[in-house]
C-alpha atoms as a PDB file:
ATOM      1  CA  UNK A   1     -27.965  -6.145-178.993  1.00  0.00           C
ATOM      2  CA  UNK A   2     -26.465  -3.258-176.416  1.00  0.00           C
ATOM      3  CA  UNK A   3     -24.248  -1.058-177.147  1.00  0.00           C
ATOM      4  CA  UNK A   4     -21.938   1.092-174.388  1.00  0.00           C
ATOM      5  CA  UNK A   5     -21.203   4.704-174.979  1.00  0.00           C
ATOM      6  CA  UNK A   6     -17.611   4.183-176.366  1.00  0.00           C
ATOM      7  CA  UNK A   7     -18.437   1.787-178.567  1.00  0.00           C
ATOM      8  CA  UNK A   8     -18.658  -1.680-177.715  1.00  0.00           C
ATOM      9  CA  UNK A   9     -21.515  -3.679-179.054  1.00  0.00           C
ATOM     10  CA  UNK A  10     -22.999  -6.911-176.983  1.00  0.00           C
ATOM     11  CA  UNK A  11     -24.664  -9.684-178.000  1.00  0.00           C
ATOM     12  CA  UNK A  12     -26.006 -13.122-176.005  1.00  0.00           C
ATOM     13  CA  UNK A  13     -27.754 -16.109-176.913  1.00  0.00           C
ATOM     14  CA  UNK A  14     -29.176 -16.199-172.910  1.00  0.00           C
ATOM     15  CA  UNK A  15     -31.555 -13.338-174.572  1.00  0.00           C
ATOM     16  CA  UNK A  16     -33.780 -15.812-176.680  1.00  0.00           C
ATOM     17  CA  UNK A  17     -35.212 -19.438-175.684  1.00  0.00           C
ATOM     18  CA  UNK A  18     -32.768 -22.711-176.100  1.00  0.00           C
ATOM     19  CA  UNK A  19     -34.210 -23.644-179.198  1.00  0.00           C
ATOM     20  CA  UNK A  20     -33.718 -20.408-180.983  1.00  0.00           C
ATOM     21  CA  UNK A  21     -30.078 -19.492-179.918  1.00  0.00           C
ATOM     22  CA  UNK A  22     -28.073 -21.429-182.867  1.00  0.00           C
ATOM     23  CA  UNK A  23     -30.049 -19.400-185.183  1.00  0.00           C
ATOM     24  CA  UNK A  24     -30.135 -16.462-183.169  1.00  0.00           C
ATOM     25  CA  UNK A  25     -26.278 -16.874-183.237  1.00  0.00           C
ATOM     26  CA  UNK A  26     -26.089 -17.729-186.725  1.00  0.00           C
ATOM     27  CA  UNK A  27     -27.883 -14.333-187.730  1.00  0.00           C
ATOM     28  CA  UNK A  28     -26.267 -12.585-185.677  1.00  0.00           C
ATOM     29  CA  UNK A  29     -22.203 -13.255-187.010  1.00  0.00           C
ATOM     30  CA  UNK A  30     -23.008 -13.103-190.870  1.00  0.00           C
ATOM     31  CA  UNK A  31     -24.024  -9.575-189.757  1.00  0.00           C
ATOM     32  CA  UNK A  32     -21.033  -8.674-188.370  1.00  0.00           C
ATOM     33  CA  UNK A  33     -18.625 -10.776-190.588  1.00  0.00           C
ATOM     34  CA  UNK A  34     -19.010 -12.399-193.908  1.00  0.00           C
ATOM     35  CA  UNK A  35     -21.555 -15.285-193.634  1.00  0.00           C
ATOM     36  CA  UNK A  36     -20.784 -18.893-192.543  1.00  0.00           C
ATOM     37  CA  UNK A  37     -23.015 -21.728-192.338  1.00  0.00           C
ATOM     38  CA  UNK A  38     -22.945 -22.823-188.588  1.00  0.00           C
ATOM     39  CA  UNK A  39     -23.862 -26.628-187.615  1.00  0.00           C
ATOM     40  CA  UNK A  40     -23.952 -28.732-184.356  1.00  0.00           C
ATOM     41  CA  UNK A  41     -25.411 -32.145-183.625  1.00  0.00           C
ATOM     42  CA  UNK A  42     -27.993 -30.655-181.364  1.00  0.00           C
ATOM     43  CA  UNK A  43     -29.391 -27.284-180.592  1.00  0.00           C
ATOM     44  CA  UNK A  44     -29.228 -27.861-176.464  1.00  0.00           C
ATOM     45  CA  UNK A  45     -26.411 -27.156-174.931  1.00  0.00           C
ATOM     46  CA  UNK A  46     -25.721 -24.237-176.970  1.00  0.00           C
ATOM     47  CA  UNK A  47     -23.939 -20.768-175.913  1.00  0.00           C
ATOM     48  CA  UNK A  48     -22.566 -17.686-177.396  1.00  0.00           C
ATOM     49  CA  UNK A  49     -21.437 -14.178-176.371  1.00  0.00           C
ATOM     50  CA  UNK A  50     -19.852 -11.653-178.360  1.00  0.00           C
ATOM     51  CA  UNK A  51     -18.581  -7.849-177.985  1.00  0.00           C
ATOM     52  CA  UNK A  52     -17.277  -6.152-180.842  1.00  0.00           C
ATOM     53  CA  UNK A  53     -15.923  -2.764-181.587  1.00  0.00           C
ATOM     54  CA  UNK A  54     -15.216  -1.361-185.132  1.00  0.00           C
ATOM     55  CA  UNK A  55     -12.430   1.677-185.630  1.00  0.00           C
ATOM     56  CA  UNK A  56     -12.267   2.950-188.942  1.00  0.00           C
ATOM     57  CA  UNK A  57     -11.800  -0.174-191.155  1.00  0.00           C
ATOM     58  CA  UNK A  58     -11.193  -2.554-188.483  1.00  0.00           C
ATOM     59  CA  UNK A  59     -13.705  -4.879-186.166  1.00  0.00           C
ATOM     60  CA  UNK A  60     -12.478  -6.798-183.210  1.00  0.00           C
ATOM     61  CA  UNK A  61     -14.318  -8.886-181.666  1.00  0.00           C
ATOM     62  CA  UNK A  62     -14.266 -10.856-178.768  1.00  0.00           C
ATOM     63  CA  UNK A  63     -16.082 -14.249-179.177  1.00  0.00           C
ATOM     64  CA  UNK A  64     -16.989 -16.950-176.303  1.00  0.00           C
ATOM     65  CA  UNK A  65     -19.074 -19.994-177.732  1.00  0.00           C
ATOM     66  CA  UNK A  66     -19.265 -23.857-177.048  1.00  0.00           C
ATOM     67  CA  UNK A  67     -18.625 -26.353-180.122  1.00  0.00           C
ATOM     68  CA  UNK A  68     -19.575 -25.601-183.186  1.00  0.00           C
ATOM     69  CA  UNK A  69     -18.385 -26.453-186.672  1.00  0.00           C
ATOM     70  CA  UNK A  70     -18.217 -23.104-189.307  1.00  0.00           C
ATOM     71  CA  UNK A  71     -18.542 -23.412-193.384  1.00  0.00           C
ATOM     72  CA  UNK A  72     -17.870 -20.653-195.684  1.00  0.00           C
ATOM     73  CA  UNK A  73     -18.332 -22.361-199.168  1.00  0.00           C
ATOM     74  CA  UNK A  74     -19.141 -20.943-202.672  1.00  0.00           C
ATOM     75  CA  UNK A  75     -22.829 -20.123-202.039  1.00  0.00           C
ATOM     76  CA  UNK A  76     -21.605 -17.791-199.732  1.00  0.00           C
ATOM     77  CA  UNK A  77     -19.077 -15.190-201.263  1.00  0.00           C
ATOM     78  CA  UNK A  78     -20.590 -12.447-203.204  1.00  0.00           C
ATOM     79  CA  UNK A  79     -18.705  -9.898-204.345  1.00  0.00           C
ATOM     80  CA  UNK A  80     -19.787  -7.772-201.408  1.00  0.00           C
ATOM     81  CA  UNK A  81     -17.747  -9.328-198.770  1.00  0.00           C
ATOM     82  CA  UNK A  82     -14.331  -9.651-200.484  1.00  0.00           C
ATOM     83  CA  UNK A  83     -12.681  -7.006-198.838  1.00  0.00           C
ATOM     84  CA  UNK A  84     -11.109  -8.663-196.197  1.00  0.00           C
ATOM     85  CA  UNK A  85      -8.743 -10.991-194.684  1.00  0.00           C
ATOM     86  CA  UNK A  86      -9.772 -12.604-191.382  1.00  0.00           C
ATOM     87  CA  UNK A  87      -7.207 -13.829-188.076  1.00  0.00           C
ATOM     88  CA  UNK A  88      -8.127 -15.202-185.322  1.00  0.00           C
ATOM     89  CA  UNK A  89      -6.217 -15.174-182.072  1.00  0.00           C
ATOM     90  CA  UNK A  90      -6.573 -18.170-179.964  1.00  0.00           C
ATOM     91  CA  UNK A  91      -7.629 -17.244-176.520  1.00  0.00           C
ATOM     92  CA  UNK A  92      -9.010 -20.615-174.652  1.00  0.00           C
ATOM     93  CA  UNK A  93      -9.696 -23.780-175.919  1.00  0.00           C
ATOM     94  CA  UNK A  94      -9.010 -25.246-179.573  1.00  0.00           C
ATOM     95  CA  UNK A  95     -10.242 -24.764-183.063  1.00  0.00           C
ATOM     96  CA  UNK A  96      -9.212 -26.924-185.967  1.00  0.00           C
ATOM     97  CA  UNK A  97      -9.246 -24.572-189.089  1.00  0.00           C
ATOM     98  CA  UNK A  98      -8.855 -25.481-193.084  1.00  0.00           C
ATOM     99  CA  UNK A  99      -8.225 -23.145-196.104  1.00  0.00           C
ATOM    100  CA  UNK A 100      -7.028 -24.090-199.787  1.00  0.00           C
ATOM    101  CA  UNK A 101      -5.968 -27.833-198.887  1.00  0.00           C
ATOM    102  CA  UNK A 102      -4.215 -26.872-196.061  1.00  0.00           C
ATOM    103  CA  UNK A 103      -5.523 -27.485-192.489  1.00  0.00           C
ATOM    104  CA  UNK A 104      -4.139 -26.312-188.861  1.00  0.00           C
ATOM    105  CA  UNK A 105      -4.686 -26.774-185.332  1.00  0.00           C
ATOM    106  CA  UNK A 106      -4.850 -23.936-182.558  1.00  0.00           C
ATOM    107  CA  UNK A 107      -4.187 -23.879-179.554  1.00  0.00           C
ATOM    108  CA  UNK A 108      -4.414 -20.946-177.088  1.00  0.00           C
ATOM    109  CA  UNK A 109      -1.660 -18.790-177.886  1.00  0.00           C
ATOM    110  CA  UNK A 110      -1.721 -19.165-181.787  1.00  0.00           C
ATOM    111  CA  UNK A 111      -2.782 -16.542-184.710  1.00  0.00           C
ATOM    112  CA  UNK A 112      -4.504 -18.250-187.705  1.00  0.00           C
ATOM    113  CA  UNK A 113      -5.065 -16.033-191.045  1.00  0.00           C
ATOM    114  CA  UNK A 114      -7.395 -16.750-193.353  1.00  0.00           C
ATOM    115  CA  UNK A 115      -8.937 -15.401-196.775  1.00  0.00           C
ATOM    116  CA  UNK A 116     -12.928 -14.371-196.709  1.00  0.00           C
ATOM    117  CA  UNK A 117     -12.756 -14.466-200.780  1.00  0.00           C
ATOM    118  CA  UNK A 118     -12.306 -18.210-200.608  1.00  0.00           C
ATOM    119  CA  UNK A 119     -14.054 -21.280-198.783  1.00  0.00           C
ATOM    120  CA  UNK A 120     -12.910 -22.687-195.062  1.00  0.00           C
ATOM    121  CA  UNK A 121     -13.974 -24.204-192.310  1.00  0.00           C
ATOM    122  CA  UNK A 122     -13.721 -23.727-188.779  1.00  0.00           C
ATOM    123  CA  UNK A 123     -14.557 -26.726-186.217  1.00  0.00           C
ATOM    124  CA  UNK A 124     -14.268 -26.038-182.329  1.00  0.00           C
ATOM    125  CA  UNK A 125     -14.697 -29.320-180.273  1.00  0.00           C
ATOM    126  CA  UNK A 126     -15.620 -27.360-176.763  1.00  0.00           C
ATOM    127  CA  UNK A 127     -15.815 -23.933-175.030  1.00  0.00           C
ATOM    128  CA  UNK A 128     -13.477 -21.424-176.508  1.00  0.00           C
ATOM    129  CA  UNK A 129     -12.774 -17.941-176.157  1.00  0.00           C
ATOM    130  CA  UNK A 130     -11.243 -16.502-179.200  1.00  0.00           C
ATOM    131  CA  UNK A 131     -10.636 -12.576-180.558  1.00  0.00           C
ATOM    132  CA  UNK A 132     -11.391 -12.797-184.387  1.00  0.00           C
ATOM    133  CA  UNK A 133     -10.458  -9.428-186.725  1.00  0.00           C
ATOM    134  CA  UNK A 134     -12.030  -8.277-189.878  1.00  0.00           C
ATOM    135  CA  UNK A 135      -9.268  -6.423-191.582  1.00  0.00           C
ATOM    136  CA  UNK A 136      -8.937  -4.087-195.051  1.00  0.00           C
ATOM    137  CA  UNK A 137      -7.671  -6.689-197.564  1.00  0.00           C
ATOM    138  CA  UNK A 138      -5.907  -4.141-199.777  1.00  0.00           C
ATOM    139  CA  UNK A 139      -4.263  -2.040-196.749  1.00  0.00           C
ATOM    140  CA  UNK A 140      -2.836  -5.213-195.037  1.00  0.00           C
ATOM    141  CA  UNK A 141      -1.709  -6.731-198.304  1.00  0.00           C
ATOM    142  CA  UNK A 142       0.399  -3.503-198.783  1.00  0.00           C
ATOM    143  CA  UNK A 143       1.924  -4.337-195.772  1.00  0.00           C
ATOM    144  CA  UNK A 144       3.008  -7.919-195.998  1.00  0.00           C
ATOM    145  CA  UNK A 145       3.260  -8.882-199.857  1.00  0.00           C
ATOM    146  CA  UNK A 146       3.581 -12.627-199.647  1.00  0.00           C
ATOM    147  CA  UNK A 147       0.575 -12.892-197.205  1.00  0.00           C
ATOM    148  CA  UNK A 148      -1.202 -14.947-199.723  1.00  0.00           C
ATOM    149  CA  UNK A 149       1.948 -17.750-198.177  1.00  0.00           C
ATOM    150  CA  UNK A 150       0.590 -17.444-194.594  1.00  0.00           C
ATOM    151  CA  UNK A 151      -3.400 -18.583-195.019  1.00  0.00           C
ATOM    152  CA  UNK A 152      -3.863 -21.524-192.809  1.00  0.00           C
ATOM    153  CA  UNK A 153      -0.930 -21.467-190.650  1.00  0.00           C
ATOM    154  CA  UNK A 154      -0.344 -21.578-186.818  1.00  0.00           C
ATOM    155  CA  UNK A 155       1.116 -18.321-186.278  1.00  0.00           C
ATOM    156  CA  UNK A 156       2.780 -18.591-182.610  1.00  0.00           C
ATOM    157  CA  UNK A 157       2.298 -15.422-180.080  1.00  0.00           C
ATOM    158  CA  UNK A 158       4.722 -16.854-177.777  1.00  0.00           C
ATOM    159  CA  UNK A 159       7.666 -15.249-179.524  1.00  0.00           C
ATOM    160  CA  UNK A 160       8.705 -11.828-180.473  1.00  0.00           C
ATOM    161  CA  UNK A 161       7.087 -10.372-182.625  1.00  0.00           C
ATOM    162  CA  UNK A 162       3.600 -12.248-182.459  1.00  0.00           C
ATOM    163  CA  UNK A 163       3.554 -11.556-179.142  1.00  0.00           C
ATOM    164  CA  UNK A 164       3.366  -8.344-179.044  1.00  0.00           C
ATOM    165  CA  UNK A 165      -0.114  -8.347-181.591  1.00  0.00           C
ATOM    166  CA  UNK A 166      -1.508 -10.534-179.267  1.00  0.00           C
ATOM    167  CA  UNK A 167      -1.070  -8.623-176.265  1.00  0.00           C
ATOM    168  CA  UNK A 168      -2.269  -5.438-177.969  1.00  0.00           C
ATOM    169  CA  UNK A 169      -5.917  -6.995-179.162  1.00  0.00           C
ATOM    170  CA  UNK A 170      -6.113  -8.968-175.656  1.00  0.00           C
ATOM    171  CA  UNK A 171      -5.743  -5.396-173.801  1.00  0.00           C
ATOM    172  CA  UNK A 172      -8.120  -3.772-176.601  1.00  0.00           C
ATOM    173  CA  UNK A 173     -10.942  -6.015-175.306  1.00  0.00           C
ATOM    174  CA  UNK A 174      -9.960  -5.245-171.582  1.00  0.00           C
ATOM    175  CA  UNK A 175     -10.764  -1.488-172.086  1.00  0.00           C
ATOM    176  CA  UNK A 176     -14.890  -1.434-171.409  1.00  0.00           C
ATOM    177  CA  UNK A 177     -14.884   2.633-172.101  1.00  0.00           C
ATOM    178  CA  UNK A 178     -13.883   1.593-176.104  1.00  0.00           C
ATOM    179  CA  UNK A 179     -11.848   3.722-178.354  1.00  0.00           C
ATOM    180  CA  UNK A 180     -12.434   7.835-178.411  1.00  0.00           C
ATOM    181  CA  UNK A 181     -13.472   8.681-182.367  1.00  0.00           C
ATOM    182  CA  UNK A 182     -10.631  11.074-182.422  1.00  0.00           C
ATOM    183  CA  UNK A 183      -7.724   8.137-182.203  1.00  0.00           C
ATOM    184  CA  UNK A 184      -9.759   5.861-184.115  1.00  0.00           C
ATOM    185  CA  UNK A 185      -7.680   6.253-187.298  1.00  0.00           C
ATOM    186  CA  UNK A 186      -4.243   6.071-185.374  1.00  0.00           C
ATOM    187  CA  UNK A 187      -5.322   2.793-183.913  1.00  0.00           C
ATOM    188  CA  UNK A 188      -6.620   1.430-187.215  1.00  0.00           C
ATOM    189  CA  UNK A 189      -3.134   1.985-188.179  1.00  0.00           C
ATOM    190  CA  UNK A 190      -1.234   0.347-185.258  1.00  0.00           C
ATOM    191  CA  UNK A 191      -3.614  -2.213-185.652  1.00  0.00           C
ATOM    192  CA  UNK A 192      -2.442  -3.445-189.252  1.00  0.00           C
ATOM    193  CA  UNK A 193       1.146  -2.559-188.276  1.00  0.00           C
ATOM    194  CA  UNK A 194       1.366  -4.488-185.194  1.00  0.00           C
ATOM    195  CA  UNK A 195      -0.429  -7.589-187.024  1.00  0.00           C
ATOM    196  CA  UNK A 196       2.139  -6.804-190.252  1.00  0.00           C
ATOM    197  CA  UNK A 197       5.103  -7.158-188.065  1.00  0.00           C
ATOM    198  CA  UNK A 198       3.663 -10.573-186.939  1.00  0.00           C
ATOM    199  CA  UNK A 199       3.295 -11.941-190.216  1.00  0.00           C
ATOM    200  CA  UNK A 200       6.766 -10.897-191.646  1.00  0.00           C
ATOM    201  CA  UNK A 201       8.429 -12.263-188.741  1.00  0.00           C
ATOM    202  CA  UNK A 202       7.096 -15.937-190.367  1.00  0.00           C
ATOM    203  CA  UNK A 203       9.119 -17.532-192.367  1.00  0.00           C
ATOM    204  CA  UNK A 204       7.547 -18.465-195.841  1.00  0.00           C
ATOM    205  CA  UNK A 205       8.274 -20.541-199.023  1.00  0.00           C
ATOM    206  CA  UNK A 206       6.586 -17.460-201.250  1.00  0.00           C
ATOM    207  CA  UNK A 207       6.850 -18.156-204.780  1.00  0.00           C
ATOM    208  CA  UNK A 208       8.263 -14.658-205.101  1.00  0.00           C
ATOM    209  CA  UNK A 209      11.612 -14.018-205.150  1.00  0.00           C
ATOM    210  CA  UNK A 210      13.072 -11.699-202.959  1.00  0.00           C
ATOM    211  CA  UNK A 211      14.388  -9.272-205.970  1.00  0.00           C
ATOM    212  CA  UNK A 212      10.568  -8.864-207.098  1.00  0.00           C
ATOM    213  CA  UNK A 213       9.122  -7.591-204.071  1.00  0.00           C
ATOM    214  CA  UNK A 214      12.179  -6.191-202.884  1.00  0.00           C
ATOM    215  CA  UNK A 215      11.758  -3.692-206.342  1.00  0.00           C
ATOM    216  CA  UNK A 216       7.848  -3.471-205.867  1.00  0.00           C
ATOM    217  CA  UNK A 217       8.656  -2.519-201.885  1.00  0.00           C
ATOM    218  CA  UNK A 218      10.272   0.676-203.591  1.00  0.00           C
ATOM    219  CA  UNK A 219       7.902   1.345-206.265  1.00  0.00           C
ATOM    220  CA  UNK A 220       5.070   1.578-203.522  1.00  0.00           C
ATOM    221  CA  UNK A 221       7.063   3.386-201.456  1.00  0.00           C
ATOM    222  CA  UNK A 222       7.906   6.034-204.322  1.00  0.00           C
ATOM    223  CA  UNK A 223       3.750   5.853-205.312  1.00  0.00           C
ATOM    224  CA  UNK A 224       2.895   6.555-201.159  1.00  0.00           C
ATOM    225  CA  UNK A 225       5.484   9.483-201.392  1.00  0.00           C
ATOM    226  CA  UNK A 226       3.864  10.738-204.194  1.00  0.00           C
ATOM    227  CA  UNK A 227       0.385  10.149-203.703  1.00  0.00           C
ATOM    228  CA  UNK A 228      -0.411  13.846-203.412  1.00  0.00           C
ATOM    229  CA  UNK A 229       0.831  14.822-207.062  1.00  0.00           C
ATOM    230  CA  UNK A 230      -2.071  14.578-210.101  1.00  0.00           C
ATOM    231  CA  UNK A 231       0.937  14.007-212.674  1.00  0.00           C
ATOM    232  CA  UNK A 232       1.571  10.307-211.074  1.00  0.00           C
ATOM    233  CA  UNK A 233       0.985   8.028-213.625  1.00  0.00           C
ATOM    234  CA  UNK A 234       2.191   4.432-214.137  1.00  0.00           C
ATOM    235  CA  UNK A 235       4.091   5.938-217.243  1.00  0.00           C
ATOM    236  CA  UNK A 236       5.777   8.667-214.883  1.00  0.00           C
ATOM    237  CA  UNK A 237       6.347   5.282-212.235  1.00  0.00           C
ATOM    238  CA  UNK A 238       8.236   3.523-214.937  1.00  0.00           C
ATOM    239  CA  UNK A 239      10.118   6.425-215.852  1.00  0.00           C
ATOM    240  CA  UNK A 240      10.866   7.003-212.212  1.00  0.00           C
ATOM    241  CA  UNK A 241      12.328   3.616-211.890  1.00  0.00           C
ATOM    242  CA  UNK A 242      14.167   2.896-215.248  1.00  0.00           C
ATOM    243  CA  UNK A 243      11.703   0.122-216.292  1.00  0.00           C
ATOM    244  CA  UNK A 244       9.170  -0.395-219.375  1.00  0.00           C
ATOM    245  CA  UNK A 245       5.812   0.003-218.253  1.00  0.00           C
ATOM    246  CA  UNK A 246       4.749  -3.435-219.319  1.00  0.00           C
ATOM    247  CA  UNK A 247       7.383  -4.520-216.470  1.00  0.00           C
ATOM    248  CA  UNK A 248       5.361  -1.931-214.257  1.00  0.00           C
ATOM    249  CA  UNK A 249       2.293  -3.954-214.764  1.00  0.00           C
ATOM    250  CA  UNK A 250       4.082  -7.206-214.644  1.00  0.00           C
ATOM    251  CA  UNK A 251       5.188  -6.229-211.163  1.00  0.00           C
ATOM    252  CA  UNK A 252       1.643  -5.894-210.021  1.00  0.00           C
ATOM    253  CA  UNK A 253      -0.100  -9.115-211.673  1.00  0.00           C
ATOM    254  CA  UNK A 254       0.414 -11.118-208.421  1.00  0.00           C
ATOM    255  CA  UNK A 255      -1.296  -7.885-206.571  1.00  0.00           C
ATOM    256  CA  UNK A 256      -5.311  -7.615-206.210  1.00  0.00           C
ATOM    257  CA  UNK A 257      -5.501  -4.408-208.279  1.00  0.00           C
ATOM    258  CA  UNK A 258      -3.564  -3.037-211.302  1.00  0.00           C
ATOM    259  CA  UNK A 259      -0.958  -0.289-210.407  1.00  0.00           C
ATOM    260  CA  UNK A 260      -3.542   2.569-211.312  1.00  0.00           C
ATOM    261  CA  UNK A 261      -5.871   1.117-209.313  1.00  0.00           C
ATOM    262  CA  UNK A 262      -3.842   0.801-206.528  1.00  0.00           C
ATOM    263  CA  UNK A 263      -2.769   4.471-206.529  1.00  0.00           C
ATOM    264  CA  UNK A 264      -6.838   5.698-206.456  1.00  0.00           C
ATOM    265  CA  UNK A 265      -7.406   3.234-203.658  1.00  0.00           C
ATOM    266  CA  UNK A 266      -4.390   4.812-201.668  1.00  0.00           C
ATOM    267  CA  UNK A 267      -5.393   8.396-201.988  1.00  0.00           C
ATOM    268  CA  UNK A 268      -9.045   7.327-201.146  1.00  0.00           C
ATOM    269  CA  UNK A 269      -7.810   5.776-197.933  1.00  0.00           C
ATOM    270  CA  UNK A 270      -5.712   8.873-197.031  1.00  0.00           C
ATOM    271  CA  UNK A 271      -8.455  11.101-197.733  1.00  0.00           C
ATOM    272  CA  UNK A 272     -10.951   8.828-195.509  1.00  0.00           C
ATOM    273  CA  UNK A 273      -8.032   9.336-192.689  1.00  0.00           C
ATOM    274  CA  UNK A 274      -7.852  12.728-193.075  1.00  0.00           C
ATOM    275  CA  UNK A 275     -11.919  13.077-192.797  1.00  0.00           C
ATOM    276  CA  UNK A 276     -11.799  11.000-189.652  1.00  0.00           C
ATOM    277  CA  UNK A 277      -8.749  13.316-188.621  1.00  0.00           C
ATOM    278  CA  UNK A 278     -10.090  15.675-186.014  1.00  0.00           C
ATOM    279  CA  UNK A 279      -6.795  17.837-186.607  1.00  0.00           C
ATOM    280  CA  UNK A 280      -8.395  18.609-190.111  1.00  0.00           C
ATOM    281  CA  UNK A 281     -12.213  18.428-189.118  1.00  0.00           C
ATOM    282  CA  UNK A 282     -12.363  22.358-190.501  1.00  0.00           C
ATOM    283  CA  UNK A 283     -10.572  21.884-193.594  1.00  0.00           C
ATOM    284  CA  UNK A 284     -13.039  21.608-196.848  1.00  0.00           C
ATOM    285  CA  UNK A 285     -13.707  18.539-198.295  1.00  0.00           C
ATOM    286  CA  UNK A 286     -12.756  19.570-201.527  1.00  0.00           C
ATOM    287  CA  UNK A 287      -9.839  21.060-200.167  1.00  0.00           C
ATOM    288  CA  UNK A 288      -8.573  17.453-198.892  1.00  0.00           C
ATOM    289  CA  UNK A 289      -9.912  15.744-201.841  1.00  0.00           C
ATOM    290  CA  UNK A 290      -6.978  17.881-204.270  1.00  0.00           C
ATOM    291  CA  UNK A 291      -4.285  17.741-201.602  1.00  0.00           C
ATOM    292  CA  UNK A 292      -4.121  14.366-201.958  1.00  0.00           C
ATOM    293  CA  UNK A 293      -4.201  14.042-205.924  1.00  0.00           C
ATOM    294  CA  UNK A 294      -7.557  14.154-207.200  1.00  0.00           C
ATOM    295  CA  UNK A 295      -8.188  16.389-210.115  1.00  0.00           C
ATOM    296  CA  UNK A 296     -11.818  16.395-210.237  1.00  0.00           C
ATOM    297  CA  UNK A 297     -14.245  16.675-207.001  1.00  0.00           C
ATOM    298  CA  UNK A 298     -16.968  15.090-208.867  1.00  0.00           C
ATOM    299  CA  UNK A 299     -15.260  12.330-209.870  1.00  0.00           C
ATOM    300  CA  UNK A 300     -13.811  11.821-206.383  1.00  0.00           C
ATOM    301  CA  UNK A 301     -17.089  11.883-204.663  1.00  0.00           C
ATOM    302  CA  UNK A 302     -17.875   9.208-206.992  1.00  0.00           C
ATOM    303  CA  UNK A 303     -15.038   6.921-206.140  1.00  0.00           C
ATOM    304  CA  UNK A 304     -15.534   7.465-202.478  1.00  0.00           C
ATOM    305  CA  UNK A 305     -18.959   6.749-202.585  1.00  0.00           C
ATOM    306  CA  UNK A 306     -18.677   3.335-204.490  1.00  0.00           C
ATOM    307  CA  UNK A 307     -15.129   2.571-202.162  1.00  0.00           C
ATOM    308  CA  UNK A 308     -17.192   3.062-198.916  1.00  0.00           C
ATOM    309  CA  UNK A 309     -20.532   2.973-199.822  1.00  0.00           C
ATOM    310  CA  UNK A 310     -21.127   6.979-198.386  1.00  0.00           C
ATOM    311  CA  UNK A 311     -20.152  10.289-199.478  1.00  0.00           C
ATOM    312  CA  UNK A 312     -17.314  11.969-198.198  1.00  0.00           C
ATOM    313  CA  UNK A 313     -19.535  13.989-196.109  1.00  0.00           C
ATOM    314  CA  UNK A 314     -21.711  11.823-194.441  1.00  0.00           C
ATOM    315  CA  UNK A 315     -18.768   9.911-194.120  1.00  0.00           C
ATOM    316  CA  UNK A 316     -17.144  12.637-192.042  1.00  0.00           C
ATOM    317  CA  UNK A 317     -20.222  13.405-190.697  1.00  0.00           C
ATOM    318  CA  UNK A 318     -21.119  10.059-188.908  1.00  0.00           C
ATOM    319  CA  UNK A 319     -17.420  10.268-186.990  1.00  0.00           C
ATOM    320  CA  UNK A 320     -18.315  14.038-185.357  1.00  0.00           C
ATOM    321  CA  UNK A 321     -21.406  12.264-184.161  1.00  0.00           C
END
């Protein structure tokens, strides 16, 4: 494994002997994304390069292989890897891909989504070159609330406005200097916007009618406003919006966390922005931590810690390095 000074990792089968590459290859991916069970009917023959960059919550990667077939089933979700939602963008060649009884072809040109909670497979009958993304489940989900209607579909990037996410991640992997630390956050954000924008230009049959996320659009949008006040409460949100608070909750049953929930994951992404912010790289952590709602630093640092796995200050820390 190599990495470049801006960022980009490397990785090549051609390093170890025939024999060992599937494995090689197979160790290799279920470190960088969540594991898969890879199978072939013969080890010869087999190839596999990879480059991969990671800003803030986001990895890209840029994946050329021969055929291979890809399981995730049961045996391998744990409850460490359910953070994410997966796409991959169709470079060369095809891949067939299936998710929750549904199953899709791609071709070059095409944007598949899928769901790393739940099982899938992935076959590819010959050489492909395809750009797969690891992104924040709960950040993208904010962004397109029906997405759970657009796992295992062919997503065209021929049209507006797929096109333009597939242009963006196909010139991300043509720039061999990486992305600086100090627009890391920015691009993490045009990232998810760009891929949004794709996704809500598809047309869906979601079970949830327009007046219900239409009404939980607004209530986010008040929450995001208001993320910075330690009086938000799903009582004051109800309030706010003329409805009982049982409705409140009702509102956010389809959602991956409850609405108080959802409001402490928020400010803990906006205070992992700001840490990563070099704009605000002299302002205290504490100082951050109360701007944007918390009441308590201890408790905070907690939160942070068990959200990303660091503290806030080796979390800052690793990005001025």
């Amino acid at each position: 494994m190599a990495q470049t000074p801006g960022g980009w990792q490397n990785l090549c089968t051609e390093t170890v002997p025939p024999r060992d590459r599937l494995a090689y290859w197979h160790e290799a991916t279920n470190r960088l994304f969540p594991p898969t069970r890879l199978s072939r009917p013969s080890h010869e023959g087999f190839y596999g390069r990879v480059s991969w960059l990671e800003f803030g919550e986001v990895t890209l990667a840029n994946i050329v292989s021969t055929s291979l077939d890809v399981t995730r089933s049961e045996r391998e979700i744990t409850s460490d890897d359910d953070r994410w939602y997966e796409i991959n963008v169709q470079i060369e060649g095809t891949s067939a891909f299936r998710q929750d009884g549904r199953e899709v072809a791609a071709g070059p040109r095409s944007l598949v989504l899928y769901d790393s909670r739940r099982p899938y497979e992935m076959r590819f009958k010959g050489p492909y070159r395809q750009l797969s993304l690891k992104l924040p489940r709960e950040t993208l989900r904010d962004r397109v609330p029906n997405i759970d209607a657009l796992i295992a579909r062919n997503i065209s990037a021929d049209g507006i406005p797929g096109r333009f996410f597939y242009d963006f991640a196909a010139a991300l992997c043509d720039a061999p200097e990486g992305i600086p630390g100090f627009i890391a956050s920015r691009l993490e954000q045009h990232t998810l916007d760009l891929l949004a924008t794709a996704l809500l230009g598809v047309g869906t049959d979601a079970s949830a009618t327009v007046n219900r996320l239409s009404q939980l659009d607004r209530i986010k949008a008040h929450i995001l406003e208001r993320l910075d006040q330690p009086t938000l409460t799903p009582r004051s949100i109800a309030e706010a919006h003329q409805i009982s608070l049982r409705h409140l909750y009702e509102l956010f049953e389809a959602e991956d966390e409850q609405v108080a929930r959802w409001i402490q994951t928020h400010r803990l992404d906006r205070i992992r922005r700001d840490l990563a912010d070099p704009l605000k790289r002299g302002w205290p952590i504490n100082t951050i931590a109360l701007s944007c709602g918390f009441k308590d630093f201890s408790h905070f640092s907690r939160r942070f810690r068990r959200q990303y796995g660091v503290s806030p200050r080796e979390y800052r820390n690793r990005l001025s390095h």
